[in-house]
C-alpha atoms as a PDB file:
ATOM      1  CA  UNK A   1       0.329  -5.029  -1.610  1.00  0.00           C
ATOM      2  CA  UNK A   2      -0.349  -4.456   1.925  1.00  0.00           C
ATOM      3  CA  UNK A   3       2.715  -6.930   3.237  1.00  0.00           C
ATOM      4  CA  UNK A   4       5.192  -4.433   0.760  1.00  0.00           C
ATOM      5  CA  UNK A   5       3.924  -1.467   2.697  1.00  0.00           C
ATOM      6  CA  UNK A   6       4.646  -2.947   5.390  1.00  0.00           C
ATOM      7  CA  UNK A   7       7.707  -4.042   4.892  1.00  0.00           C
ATOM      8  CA  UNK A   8       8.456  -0.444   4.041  1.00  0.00           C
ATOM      9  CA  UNK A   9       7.208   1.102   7.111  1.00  0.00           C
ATOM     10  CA  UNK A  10       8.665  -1.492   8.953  1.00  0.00           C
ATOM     11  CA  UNK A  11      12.173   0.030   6.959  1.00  0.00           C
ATOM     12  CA  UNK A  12      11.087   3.455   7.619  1.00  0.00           C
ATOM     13  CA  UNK A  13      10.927   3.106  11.572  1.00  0.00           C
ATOM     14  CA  UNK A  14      13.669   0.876  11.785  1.00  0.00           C
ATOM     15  CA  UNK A  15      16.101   3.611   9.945  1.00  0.00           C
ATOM     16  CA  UNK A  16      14.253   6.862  12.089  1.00  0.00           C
ATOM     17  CA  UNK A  17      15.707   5.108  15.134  1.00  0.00           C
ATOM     18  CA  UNK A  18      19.276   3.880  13.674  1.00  0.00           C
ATOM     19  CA  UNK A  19      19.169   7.646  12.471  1.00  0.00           C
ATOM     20  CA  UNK A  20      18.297   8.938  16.012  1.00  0.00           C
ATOM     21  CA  UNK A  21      20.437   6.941  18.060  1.00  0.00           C
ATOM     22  CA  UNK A  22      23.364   7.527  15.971  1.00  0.00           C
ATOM     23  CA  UNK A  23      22.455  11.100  15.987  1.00  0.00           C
ATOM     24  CA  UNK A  24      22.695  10.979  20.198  1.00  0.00           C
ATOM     25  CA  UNK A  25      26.132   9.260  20.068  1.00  0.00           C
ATOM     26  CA  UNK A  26      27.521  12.066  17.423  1.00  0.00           C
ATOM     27  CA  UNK A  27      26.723  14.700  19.798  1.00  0.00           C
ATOM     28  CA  UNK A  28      28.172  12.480  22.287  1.00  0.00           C
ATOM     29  CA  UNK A  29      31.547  12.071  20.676  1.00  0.00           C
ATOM     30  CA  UNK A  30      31.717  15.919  19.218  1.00  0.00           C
ATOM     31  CA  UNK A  31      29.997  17.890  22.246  1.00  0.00           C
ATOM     32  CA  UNK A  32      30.822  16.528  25.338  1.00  0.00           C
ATOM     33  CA  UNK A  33      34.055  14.374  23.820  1.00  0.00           C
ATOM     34  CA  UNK A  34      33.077  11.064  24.871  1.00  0.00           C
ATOM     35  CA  UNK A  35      33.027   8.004  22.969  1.00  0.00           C
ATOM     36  CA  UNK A  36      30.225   5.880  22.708  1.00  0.00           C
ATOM     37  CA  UNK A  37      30.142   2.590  24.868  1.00  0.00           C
ATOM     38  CA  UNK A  38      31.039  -0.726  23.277  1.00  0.00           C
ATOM     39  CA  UNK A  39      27.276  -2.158  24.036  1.00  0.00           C
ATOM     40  CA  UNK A  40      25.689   0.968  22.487  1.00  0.00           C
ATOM     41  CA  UNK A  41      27.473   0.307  19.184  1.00  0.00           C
ATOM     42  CA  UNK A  42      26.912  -3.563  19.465  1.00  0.00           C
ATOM     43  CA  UNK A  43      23.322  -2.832  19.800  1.00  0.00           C
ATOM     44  CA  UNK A  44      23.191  -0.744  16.548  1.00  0.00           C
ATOM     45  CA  UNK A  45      24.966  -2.678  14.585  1.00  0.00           C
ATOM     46  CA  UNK A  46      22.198  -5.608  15.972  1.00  0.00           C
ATOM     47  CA  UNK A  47      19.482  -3.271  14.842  1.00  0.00           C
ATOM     48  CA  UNK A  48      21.430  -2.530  11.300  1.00  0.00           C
ATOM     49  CA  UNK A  49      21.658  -6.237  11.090  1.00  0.00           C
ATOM     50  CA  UNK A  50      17.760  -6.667  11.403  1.00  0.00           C
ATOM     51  CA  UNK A  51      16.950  -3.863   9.150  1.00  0.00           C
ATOM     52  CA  UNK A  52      19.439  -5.742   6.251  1.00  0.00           C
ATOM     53  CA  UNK A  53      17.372  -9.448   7.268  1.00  0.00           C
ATOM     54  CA  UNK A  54      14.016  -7.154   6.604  1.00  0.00           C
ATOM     55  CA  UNK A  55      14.889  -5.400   3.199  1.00  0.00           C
ATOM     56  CA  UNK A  56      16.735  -8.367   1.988  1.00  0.00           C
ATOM     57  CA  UNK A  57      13.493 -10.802   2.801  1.00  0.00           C
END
């Protein structure tokens, strides 16, 4: 039982910091009207990679 919770907090803190980063790059894009850099969204969709290769394990 103790590896499943896990697993889920693992989830949990892996989608509060998907969530935050892609909140930063919204205001990015609708506040100041620029658009994010090509390594910032690489590196998210790295992380949203990882998070799939967790849930799916």
């Amino acid at each position: 039982m103790t590896d499943k919770r896990q697993k889920k907090e693992n989830v949990k803190i892996y989608l509060r910091e998907l969530r935050q980063n892609l909140k930063e790059m919204h205001l990015e894009v609708t506040d100041e009207l620029v658009l994010p850099q090509p390594n910032d969204v690489k590196k998210l969709m790295n992380k949203m990679e990882e998070l799939l290769k967790l849930i799916e394990s």
